[in-house]
C-alpha atoms as a PDB file:
ATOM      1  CA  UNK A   1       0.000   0.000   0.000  1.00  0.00           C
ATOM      2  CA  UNK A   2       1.183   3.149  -0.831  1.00  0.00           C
ATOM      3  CA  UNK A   3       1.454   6.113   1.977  1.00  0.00           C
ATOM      4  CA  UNK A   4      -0.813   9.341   1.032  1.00  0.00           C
ATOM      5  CA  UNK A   5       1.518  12.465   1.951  1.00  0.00           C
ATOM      6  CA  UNK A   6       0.897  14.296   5.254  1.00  0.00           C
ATOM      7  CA  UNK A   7      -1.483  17.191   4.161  1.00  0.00           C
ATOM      8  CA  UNK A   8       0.287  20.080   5.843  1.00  0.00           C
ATOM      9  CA  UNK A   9      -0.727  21.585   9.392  1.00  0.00           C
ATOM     10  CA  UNK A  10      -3.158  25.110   8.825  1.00  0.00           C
ATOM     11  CA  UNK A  11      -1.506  27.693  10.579  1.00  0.00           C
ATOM     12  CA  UNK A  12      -3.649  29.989  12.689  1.00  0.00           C
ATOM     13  CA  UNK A  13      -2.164  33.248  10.455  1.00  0.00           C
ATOM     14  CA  UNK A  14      -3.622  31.789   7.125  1.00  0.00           C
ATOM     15  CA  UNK A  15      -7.269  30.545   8.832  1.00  0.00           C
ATOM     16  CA  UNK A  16      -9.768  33.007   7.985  1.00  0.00           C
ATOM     17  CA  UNK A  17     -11.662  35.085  10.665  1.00  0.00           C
ATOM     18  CA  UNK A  18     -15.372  34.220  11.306  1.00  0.00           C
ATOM     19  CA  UNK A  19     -17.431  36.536  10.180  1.00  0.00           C
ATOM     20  CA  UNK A  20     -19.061  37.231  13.658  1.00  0.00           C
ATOM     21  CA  UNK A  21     -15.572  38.746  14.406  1.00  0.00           C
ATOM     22  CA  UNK A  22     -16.649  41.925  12.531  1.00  0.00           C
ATOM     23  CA  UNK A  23     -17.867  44.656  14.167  1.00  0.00           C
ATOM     24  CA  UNK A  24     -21.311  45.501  13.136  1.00  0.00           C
ATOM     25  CA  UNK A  25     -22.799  48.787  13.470  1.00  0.00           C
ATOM     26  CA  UNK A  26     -26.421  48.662  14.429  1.00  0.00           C
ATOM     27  CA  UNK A  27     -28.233  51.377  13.295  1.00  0.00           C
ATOM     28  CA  UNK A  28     -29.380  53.180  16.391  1.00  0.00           C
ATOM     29  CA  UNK A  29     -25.457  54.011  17.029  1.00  0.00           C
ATOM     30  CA  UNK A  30     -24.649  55.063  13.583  1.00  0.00           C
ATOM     31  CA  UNK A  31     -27.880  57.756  13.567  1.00  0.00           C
ATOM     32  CA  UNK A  32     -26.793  59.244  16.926  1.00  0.00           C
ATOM     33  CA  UNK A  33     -22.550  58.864  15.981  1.00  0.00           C
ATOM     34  CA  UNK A  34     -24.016  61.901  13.375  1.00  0.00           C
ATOM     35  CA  UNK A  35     -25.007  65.333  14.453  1.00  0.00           C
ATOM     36  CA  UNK A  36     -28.743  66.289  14.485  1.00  0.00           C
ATOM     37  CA  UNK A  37     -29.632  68.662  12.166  1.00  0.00           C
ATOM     38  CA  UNK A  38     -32.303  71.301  12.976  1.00  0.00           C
ATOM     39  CA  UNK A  39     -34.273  71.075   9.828  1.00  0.00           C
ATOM     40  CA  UNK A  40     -38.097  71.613  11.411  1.00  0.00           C
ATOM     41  CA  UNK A  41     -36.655  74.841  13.207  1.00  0.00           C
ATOM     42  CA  UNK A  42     -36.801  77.958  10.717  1.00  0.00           C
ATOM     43  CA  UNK A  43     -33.648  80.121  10.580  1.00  0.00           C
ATOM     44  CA  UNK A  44     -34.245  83.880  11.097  1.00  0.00           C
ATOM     45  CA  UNK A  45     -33.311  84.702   7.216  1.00  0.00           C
ATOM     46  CA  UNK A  46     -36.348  81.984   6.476  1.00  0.00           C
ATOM     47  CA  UNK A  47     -38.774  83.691   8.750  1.00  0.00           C
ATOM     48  CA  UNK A  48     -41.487  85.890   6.520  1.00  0.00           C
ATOM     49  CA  UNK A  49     -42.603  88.857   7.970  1.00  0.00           C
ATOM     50  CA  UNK A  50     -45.515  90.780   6.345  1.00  0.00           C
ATOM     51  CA  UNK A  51     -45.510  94.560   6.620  1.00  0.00           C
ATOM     52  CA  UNK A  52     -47.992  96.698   5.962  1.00  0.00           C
ATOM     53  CA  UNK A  53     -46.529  99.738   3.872  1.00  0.00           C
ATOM     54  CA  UNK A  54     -47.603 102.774   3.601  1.00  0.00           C
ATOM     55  CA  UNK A  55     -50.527 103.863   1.433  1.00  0.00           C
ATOM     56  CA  UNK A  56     -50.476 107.078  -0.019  1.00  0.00           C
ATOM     57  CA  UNK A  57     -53.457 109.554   0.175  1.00  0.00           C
ATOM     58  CA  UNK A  58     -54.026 109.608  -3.740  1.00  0.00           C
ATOM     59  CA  UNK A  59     -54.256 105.532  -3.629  1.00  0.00           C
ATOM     60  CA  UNK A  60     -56.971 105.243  -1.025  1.00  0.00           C
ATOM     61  CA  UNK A  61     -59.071 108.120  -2.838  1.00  0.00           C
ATOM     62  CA  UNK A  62     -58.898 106.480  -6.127  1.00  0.00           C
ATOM     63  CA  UNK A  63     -60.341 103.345  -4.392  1.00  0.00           C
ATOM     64  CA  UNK A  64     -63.149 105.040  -2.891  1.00  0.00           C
ATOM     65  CA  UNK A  65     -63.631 106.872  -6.222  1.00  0.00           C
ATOM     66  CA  UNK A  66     -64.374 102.812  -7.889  1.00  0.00           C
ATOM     67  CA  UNK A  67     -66.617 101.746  -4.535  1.00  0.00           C
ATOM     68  CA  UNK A  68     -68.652 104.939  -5.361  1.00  0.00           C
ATOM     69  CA  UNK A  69     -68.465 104.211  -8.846  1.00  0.00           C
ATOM     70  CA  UNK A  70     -69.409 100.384  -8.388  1.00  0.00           C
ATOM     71  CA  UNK A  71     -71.622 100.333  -5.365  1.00  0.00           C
ATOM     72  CA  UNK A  72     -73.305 103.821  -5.780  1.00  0.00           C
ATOM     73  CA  UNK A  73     -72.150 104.281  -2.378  1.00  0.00           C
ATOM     74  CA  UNK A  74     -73.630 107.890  -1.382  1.00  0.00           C
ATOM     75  CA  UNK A  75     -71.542 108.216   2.071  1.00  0.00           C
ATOM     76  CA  UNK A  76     -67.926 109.428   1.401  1.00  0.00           C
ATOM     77  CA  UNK A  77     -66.633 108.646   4.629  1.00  0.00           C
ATOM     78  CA  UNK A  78     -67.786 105.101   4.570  1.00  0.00           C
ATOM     79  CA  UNK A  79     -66.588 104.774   1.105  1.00  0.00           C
ATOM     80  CA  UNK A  80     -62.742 106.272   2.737  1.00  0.00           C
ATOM     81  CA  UNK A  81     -62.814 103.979   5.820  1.00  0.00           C
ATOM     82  CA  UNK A  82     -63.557 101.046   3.465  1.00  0.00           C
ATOM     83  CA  UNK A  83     -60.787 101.722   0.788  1.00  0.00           C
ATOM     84  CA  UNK A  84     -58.933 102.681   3.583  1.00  0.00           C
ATOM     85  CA  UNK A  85     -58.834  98.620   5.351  1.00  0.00           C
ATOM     86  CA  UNK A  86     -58.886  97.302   1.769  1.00  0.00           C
ATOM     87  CA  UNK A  87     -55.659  98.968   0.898  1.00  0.00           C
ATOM     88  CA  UNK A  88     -53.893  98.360   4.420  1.00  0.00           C
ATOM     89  CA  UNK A  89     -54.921  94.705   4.588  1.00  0.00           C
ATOM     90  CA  UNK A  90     -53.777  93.618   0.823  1.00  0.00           C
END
């Protein structure tokens, strides 16, 4: 009978490591490893702020020139106050 050669010894440097020996991230540390970002806060160059501006005289009598005009409106002042808190509220 003939001998089969010895098949050589594996050496512990060439053995491969398990795959458990990884380390695995889960993913609750890797979202708090990064910074939060504030995106639901608004920055104050994103806030909108609505200001009323300034309506001239000759604007809010040419409006309650048209309500005269297109209601037949017969009380001036009414017809002033009312152009008036149309042109300040736009």
């Amino acid at each position: 009978m003939t001998e089969k050669p010895a098949k050589p010894a594996k050496s512990a440097k060439s053995a491969k490591p398990a795959k458990s020996a990884k380390p695995v991230k889960s993913a609750k540390l890797a979202k708090s490893a990064k910074p939060a970002k504030s995106a639901d806060k608004p920055t104050a160059s994103s806030k909108r702020t609505t200001r009323q501006r300034k309506v001239s005289h000759d604007e809010i009598a040419e409006r309650a020139y048209f309500i005269h005009i297109e209601e037949g409106g017969c009380d001036a002042l009414e017809n002033w106050l009312r152009a008036e808190r149309e042109l300040t509220s736009a």
